[in-house]
PDB file of N, CA and C in Angstrom:
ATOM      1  N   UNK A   1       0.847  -1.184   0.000  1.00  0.00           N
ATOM      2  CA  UNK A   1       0.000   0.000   0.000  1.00  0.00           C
ATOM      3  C   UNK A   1       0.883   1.235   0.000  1.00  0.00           C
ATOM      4  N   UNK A   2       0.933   2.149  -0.834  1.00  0.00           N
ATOM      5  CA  UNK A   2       1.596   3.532  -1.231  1.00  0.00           C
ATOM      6  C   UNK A   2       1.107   4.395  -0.465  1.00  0.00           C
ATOM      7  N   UNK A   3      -0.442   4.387   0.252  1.00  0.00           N
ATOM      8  CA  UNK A   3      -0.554   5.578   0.846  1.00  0.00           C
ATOM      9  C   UNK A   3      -1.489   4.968   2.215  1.00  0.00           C
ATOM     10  N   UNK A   4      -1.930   6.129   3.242  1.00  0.00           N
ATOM     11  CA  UNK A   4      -2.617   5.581   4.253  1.00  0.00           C
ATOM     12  C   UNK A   4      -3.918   6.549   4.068  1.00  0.00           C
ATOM     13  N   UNK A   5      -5.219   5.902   4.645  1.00  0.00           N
ATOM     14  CA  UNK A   5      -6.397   6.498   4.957  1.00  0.00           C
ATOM     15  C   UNK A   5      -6.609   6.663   6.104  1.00  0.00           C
ATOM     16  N   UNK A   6      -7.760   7.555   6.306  1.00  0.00           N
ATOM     17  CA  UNK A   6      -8.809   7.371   7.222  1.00  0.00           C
ATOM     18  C   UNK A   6      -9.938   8.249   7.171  1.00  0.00           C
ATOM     19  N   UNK A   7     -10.968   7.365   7.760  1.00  0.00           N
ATOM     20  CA  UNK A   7     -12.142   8.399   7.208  1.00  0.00           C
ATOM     21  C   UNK A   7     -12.630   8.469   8.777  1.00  0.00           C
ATOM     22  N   UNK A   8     -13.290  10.182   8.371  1.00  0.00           N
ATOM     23  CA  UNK A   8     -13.846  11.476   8.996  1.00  0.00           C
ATOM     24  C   UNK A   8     -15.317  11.703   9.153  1.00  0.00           C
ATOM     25  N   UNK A   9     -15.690  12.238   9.757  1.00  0.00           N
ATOM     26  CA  UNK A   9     -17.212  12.547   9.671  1.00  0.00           C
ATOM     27  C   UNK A   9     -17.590  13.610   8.285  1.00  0.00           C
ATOM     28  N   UNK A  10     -16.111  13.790   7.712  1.00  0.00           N
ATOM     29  CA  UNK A  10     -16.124  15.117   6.545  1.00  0.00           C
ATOM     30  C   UNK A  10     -15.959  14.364   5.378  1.00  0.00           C
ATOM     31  N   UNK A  11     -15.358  13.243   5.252  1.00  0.00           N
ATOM     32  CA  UNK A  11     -14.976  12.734   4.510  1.00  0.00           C
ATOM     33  C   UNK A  11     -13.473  11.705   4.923  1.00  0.00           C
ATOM     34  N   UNK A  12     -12.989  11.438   3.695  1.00  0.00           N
ATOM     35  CA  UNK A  12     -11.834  10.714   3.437  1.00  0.00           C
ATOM     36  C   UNK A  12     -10.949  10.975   3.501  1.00  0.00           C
ATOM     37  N   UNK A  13      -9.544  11.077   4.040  1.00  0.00           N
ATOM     38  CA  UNK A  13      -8.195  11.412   3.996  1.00  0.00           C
ATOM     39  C   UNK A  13      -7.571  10.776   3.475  1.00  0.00           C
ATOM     40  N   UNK A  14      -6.469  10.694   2.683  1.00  0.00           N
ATOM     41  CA  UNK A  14      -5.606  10.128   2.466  1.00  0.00           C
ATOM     42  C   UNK A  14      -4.021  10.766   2.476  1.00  0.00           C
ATOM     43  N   UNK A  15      -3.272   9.994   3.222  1.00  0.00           N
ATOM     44  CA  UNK A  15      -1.617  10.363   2.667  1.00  0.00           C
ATOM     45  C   UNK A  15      -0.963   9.720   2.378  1.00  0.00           C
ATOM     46  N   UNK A  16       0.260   9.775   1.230  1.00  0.00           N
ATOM     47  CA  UNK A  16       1.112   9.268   0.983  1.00  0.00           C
ATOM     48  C   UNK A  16       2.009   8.943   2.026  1.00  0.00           C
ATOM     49  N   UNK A  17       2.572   7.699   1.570  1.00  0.00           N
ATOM     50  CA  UNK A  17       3.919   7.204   2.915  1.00  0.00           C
ATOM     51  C   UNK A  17       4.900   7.855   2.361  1.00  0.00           C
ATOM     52  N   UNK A  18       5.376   8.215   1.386  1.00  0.00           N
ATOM     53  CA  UNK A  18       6.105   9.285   1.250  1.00  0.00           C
ATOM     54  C   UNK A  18       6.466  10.051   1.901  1.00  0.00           C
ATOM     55  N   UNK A  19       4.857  11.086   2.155  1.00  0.00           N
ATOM     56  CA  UNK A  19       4.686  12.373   2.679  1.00  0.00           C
ATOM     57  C   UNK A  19       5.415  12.366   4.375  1.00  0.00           C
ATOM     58  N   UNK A  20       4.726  10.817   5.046  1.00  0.00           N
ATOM     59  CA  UNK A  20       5.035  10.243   6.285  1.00  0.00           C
ATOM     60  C   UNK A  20       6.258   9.962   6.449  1.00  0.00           C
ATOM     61  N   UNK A  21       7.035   9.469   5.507  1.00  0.00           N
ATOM     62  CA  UNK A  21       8.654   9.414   5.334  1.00  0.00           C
ATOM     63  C   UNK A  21       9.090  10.471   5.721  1.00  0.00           C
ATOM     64  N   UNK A  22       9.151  11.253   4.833  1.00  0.00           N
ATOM     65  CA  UNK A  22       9.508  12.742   4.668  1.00  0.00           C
ATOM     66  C   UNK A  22       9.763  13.812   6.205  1.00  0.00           C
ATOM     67  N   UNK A  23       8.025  13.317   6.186  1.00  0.00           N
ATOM     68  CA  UNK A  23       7.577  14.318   7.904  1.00  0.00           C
ATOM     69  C   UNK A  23       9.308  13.388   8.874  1.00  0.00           C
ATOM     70  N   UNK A  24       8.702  12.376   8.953  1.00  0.00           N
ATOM     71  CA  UNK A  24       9.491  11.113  10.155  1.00  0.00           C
ATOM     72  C   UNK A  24      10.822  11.828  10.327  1.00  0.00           C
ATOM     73  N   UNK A  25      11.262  11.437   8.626  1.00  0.00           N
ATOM     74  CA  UNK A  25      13.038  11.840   8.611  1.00  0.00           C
ATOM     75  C   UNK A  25      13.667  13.421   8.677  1.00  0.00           C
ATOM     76  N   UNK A  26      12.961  14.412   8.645  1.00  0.00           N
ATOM     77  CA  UNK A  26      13.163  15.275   9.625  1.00  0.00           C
ATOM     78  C   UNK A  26      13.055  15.610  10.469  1.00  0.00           C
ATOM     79  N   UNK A  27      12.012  14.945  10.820  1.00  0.00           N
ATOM     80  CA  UNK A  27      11.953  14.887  12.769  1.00  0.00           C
ATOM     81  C   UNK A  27      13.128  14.068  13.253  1.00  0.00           C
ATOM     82  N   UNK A  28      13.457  12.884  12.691  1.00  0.00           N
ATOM     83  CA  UNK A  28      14.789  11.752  13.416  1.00  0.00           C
ATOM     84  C   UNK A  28      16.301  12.771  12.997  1.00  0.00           C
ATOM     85  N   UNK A  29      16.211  13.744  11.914  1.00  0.00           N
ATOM     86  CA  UNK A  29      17.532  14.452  11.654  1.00  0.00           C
ATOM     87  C   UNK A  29      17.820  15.214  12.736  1.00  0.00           C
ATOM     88  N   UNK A  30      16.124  15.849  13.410  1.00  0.00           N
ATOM     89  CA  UNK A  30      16.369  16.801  14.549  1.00  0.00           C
ATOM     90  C   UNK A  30      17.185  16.266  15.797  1.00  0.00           C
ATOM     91  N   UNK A  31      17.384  14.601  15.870  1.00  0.00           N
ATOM     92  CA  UNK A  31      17.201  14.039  17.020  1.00  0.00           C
ATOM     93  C   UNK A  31      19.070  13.684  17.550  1.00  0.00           C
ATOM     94  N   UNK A  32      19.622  14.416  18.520  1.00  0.00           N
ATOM     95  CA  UNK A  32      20.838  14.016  18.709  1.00  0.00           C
ATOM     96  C   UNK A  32      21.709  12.882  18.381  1.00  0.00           C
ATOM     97  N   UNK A  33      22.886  13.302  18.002  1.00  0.00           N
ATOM     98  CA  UNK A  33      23.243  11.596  17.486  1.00  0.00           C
ATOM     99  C   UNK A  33      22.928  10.821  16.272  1.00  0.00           C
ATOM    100  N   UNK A  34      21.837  11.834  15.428  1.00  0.00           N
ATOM    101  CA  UNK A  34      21.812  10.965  14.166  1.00  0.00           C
ATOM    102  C   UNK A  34      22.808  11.577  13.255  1.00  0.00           C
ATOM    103  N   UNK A  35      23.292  10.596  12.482  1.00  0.00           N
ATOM    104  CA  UNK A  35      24.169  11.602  11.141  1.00  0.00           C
ATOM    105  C   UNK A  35      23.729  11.587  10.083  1.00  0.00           C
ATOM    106  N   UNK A  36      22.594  10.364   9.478  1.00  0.00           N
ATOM    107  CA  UNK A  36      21.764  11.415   8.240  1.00  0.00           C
ATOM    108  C   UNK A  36      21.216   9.509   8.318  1.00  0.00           C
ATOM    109  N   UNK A  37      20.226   8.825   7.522  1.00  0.00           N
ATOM    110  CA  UNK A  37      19.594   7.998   6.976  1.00  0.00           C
ATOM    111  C   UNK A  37      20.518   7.288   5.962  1.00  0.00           C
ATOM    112  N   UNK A  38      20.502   5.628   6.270  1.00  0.00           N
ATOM    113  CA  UNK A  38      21.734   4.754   5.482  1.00  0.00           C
ATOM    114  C   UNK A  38      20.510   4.269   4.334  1.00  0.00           C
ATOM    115  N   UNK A  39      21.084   4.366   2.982  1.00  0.00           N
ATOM    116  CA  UNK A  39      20.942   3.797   1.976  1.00  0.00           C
ATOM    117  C   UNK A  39      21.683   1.965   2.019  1.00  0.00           C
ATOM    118  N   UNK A  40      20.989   0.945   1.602  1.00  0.00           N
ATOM    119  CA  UNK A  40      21.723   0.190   1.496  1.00  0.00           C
ATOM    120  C   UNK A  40      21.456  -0.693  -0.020  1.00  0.00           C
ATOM    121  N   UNK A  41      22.618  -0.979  -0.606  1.00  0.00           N
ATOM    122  CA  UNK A  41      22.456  -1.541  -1.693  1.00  0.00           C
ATOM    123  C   UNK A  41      22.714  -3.335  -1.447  1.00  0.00           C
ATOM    124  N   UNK A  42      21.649  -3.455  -1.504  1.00  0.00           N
ATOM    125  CA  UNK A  42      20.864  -5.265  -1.685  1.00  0.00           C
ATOM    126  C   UNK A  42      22.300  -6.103  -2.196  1.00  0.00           C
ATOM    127  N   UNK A  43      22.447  -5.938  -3.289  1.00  0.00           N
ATOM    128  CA  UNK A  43      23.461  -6.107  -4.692  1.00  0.00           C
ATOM    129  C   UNK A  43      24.854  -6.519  -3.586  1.00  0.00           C
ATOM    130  N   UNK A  44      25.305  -5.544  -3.537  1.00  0.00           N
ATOM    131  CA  UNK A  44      26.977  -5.270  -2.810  1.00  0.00           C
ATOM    132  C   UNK A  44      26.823  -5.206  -1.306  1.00  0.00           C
ATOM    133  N   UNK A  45      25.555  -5.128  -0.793  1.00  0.00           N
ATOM    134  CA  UNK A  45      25.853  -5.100   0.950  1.00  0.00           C
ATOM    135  C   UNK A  45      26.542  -3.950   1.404  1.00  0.00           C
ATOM    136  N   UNK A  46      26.727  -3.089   0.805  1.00  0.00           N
ATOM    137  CA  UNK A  46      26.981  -1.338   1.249  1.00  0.00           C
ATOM    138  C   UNK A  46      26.258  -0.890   1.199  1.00  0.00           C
ATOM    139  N   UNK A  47      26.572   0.035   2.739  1.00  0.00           N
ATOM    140  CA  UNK A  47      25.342   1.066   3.257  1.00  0.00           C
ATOM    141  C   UNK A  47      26.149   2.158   2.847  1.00  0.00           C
ATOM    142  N   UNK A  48      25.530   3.556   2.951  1.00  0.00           N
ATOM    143  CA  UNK A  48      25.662   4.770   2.549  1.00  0.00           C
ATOM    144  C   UNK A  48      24.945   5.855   2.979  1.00  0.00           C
ATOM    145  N   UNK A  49      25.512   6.861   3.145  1.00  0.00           N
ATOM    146  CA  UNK A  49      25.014   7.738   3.800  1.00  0.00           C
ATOM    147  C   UNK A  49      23.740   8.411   3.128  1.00  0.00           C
ATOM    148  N   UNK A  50      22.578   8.838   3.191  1.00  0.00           N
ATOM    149  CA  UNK A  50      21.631   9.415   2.039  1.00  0.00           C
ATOM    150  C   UNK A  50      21.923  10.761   2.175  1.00  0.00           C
ATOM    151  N   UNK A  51      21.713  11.439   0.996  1.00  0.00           N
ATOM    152  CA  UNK A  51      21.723  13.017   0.946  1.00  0.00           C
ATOM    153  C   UNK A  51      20.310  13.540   1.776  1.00  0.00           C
ATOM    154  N   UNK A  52      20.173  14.884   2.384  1.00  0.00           N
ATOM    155  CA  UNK A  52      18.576  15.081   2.572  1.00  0.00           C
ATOM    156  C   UNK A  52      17.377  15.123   1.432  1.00  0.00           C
ATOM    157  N   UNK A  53      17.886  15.274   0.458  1.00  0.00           N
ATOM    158  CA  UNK A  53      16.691  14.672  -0.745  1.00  0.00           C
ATOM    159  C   UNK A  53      16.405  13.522  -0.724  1.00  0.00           C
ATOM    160  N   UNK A  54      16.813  12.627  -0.555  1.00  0.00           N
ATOM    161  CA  UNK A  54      16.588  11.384  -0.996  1.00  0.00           C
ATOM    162  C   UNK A  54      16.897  10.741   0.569  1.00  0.00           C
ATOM    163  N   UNK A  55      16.432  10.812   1.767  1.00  0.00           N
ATOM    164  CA  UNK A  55      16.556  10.306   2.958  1.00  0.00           C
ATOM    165  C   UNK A  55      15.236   9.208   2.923  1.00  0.00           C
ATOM    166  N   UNK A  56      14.394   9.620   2.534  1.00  0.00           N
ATOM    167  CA  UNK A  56      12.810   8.664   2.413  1.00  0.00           C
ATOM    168  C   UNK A  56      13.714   7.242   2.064  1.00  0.00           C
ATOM    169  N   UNK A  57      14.715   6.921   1.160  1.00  0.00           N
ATOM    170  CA  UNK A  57      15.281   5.712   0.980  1.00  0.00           C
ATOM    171  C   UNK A  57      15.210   5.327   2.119  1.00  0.00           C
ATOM    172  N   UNK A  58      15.478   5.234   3.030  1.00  0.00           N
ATOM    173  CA  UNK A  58      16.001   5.074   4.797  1.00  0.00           C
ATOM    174  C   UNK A  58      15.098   4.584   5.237  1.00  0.00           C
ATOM    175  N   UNK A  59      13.695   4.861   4.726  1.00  0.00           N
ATOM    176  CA  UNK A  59      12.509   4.747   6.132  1.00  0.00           C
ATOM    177  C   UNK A  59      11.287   4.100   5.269  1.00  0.00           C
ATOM    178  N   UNK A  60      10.644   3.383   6.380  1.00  0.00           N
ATOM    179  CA  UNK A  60       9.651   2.448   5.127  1.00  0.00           C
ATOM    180  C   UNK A  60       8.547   2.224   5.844  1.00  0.00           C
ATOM    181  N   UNK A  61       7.387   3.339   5.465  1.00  0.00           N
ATOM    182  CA  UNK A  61       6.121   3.150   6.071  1.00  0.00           C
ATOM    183  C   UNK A  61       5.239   2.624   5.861  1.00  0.00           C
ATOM    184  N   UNK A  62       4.562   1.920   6.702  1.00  0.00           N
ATOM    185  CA  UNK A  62       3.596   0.390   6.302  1.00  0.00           C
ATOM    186  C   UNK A  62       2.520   0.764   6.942  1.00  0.00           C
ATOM    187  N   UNK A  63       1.196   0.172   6.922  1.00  0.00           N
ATOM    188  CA  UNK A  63       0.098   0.233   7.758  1.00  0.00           C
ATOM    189  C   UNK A  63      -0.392  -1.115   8.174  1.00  0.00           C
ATOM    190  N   UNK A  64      -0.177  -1.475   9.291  1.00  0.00           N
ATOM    191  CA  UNK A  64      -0.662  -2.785   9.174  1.00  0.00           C
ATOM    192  C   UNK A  64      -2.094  -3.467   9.804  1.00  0.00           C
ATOM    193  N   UNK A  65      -2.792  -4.217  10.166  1.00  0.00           N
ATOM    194  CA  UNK A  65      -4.130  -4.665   9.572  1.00  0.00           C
ATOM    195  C   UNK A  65      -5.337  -4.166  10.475  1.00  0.00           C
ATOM    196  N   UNK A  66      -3.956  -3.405  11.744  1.00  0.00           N
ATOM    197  CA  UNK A  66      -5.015  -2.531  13.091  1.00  0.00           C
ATOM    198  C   UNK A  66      -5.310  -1.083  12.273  1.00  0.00           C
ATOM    199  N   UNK A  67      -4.745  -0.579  10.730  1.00  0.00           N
ATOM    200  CA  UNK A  67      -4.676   1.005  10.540  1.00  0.00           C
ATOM    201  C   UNK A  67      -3.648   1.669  11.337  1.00  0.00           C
ATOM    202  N   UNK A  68      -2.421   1.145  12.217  1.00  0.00           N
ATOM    203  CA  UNK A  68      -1.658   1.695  12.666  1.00  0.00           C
ATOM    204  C   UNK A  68      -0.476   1.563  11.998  1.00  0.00           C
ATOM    205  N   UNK A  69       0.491   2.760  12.198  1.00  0.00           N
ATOM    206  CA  UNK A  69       1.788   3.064  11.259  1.00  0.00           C
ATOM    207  C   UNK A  69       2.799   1.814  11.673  1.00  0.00           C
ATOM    208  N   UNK A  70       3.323   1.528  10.669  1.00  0.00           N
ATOM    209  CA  UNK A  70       4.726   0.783  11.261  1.00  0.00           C
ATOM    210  C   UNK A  70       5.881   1.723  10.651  1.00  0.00           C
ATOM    211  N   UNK A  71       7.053   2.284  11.460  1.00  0.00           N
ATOM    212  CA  UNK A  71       7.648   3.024  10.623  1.00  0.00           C
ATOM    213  C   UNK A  71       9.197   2.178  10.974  1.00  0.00           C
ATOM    214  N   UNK A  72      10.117   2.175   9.789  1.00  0.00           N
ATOM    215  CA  UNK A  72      11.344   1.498  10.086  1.00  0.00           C
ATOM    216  C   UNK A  72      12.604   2.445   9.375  1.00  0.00           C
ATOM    217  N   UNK A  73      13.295   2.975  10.168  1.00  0.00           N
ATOM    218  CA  UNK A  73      14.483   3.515  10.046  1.00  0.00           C
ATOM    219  C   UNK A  73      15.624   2.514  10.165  1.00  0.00           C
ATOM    220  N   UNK A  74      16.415   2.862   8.783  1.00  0.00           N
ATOM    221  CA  UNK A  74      17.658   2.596   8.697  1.00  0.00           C
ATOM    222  C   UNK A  74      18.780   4.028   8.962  1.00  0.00           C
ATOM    223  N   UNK A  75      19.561   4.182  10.195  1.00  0.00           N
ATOM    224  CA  UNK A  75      20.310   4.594  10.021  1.00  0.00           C
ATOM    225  C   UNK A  75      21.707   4.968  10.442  1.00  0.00           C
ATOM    226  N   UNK A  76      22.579   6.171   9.999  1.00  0.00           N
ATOM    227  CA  UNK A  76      23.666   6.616  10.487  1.00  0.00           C
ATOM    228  C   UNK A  76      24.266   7.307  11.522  1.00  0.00           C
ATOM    229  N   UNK A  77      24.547   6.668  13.139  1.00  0.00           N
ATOM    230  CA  UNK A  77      24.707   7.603  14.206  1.00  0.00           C
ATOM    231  C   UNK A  77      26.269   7.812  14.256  1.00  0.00           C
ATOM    232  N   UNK A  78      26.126   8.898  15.031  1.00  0.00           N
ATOM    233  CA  UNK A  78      27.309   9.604  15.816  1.00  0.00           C
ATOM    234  C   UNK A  78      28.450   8.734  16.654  1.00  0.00           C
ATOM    235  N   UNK A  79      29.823   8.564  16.087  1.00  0.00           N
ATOM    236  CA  UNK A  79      30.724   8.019  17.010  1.00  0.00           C
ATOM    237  C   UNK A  79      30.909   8.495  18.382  1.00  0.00           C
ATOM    238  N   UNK A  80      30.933   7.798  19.059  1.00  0.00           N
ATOM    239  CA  UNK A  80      30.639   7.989  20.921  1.00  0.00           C
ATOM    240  C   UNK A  80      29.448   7.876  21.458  1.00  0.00           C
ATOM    241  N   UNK A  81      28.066   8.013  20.706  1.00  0.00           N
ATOM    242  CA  UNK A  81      27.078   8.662  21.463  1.00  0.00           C
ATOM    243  C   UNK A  81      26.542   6.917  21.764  1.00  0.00           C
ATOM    244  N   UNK A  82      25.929   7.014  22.747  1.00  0.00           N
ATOM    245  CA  UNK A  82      25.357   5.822  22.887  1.00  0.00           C
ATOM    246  C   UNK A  82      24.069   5.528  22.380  1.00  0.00           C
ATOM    247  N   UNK A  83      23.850   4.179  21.651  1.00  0.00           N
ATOM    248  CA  UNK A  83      23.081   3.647  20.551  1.00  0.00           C
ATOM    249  C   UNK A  83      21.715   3.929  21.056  1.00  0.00           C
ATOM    250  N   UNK A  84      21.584   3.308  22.297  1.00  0.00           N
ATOM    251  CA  UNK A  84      19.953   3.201  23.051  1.00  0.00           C
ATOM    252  C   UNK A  84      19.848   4.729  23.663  1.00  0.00           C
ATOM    253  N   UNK A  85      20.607   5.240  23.819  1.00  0.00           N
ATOM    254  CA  UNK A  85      20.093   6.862  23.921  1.00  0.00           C
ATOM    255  C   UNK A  85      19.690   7.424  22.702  1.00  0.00           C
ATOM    256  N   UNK A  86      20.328   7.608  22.059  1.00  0.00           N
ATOM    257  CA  UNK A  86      19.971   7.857  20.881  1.00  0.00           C
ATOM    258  C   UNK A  86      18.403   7.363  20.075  1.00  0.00           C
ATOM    259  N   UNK A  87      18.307   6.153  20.161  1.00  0.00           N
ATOM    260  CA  UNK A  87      17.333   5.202  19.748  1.00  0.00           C
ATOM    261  C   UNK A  87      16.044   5.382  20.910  1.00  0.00           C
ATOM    262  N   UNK A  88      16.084   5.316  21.846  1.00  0.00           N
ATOM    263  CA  UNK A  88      15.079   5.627  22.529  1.00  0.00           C
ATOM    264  C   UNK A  88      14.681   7.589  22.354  1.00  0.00           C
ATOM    265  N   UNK A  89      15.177   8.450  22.307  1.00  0.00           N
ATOM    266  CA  UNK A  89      14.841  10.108  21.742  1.00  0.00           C
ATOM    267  C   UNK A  89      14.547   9.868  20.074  1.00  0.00           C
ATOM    268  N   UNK A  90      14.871   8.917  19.645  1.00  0.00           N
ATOM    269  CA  UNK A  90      14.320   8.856  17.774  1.00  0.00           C
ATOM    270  C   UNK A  90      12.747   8.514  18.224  1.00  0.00           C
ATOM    271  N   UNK A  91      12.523   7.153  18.755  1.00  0.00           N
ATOM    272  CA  UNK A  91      11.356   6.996  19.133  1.00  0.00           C
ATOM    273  C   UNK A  91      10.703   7.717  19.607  1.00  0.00           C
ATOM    274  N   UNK A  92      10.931   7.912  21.114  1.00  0.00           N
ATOM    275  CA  UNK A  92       9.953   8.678  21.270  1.00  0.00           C
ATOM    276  C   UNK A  92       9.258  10.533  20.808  1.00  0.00           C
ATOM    277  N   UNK A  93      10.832  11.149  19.831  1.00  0.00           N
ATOM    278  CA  UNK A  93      10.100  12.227  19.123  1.00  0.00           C
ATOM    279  C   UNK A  93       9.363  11.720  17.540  1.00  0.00           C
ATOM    280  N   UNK A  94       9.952  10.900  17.323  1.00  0.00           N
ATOM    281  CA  UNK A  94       9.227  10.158  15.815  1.00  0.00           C
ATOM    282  C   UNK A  94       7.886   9.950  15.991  1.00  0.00           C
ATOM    283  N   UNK A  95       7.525   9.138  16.988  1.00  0.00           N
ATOM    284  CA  UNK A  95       6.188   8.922  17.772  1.00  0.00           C
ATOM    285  C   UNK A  95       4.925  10.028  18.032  1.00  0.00           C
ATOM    286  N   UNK A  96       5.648  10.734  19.154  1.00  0.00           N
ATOM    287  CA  UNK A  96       4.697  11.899  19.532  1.00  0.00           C
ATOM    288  C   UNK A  96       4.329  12.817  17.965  1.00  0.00           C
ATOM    289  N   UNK A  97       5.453  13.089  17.414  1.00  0.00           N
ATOM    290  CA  UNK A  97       5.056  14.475  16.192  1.00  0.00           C
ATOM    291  C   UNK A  97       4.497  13.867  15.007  1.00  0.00           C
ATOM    292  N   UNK A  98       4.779  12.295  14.814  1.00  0.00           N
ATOM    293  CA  UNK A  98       3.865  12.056  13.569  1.00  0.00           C
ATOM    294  C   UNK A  98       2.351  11.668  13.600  1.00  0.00           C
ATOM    295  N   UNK A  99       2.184  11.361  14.855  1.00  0.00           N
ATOM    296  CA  UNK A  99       1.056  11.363  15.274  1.00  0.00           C
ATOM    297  C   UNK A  99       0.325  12.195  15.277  1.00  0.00           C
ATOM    298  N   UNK A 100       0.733  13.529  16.242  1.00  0.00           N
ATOM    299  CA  UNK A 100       0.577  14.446  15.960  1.00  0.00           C
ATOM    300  C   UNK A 100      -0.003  15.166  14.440  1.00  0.00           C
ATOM    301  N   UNK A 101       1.048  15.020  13.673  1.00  0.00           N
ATOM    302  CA  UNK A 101       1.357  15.183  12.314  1.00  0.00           C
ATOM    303  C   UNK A 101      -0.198  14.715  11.678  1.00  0.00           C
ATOM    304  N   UNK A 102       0.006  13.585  11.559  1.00  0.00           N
ATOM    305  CA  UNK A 102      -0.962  12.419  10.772  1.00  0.00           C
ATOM    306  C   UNK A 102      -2.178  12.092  11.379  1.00  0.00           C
ATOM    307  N   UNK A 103      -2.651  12.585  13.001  1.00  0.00           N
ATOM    308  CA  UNK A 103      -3.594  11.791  12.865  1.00  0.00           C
ATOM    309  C   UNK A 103      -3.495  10.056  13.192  1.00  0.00           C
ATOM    310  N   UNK A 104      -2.351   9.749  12.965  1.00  0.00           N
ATOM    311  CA  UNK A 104      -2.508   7.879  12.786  1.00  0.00           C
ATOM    312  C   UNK A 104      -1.463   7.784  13.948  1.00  0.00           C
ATOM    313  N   UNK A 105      -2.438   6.487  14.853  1.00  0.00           N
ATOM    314  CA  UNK A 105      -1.334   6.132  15.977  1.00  0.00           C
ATOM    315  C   UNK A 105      -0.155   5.237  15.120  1.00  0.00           C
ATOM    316  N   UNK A 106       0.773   5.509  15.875  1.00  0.00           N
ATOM    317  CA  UNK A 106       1.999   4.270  15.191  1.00  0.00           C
ATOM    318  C   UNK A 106       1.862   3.359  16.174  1.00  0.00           C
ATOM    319  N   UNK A 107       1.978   2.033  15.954  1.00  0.00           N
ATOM    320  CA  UNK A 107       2.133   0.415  16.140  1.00  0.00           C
ATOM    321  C   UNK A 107       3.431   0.180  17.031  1.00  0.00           C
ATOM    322  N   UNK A 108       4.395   0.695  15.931  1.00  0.00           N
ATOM    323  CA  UNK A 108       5.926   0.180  15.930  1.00  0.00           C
ATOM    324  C   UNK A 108       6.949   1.118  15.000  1.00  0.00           C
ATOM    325  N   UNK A 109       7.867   1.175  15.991  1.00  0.00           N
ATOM    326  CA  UNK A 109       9.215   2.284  15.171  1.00  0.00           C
ATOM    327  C   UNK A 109       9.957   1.014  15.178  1.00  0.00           C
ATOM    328  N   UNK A 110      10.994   0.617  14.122  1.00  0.00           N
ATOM    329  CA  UNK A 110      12.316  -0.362  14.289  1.00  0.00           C
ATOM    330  C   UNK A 110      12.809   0.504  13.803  1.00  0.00           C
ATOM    331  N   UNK A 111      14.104   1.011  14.539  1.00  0.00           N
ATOM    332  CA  UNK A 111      15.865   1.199  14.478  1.00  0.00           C
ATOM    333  C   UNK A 111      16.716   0.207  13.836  1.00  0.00           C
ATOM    334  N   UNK A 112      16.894   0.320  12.714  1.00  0.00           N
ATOM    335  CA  UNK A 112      18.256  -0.475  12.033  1.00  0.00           C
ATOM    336  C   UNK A 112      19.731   0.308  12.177  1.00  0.00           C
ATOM    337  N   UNK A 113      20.414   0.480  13.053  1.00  0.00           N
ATOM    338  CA  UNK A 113      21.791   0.924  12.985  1.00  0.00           C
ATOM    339  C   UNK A 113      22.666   0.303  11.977  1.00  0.00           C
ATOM    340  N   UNK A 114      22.992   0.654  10.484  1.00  0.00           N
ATOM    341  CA  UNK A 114      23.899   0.499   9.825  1.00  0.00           C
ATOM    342  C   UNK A 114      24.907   0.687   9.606  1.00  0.00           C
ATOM    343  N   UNK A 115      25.330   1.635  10.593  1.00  0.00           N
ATOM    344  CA  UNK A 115      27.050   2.535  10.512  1.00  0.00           C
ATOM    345  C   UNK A 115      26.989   3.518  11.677  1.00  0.00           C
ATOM    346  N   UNK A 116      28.267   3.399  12.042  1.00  0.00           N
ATOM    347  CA  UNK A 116      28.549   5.223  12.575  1.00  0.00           C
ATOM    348  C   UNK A 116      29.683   5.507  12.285  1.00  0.00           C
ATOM    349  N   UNK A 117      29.450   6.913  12.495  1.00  0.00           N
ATOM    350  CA  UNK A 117      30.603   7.882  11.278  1.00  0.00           C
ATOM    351  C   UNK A 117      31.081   8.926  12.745  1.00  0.00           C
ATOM    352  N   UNK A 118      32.346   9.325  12.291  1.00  0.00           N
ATOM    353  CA  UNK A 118      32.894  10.366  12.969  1.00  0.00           C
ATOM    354  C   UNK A 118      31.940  11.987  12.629  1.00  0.00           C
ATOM    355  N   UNK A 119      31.624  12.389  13.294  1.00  0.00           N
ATOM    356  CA  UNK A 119      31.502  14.368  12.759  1.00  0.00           C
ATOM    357  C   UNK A 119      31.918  15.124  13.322  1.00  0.00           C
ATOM    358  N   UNK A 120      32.416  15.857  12.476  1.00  0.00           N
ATOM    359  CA  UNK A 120      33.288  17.146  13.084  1.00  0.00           C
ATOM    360  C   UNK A 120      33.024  18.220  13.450  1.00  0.00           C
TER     361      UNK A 120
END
């Protein structure tokens, strides 16, 4: 499914998971400790850093059979910072603002840590 519904006493909504990508991965850029969304190529088994255009690669929004979000981040943190700090502030601001955002409770966030990088 490409996009999510829900219907209103006004009518029908719909959004793209795109749009929900999009919202997510600037909210998780805001979030200490991230260094940007890992691309990974299937093919060769290299991950990569995504540019901010193209960060939606990273994140993959599903709806599953309750109408609630499943959202799954792949990505790139900060050398030193600790993983579950980090990972627990992705969640819980990913959570509160897309909800917020959307309207739609989320289910489930998964954290894929693919790399960490030095920043200067």
């Amino acid at each position: 499914m490409k996009s999510t519904s829900m219907n209103t006493h006004m009518g029908s909504i719909t959004i793209d998971n795109e749009v929900i990508a999009q919202y997510a991965g600037n909210v998780a850029m805001e979030c200490f400790g991230i260094v940007g969304m890992a691309g990974i190529n299937m093919k060769d088994g290299l991950v990569k850093l995504l540019k901010m255009d193209s960060m939606t690669r990273g994140i993959n929004v599903a709806l599953d059979s309750n109408n609630k979000l499943i959202i799954n981040f792949h990505v790139i943190v900060a050398y030193g910072v600790s993983i579950l700090a980090v990972s627990e502030n992705l969640i819980s601001n990913v959570k509160y603002k897309v909800e917020q955002y959307t309207g739609i409770e989320i289910e489930k966030i998964n954290i894929f840590v693919e790399g960490v990088r030095v920043i200067d």
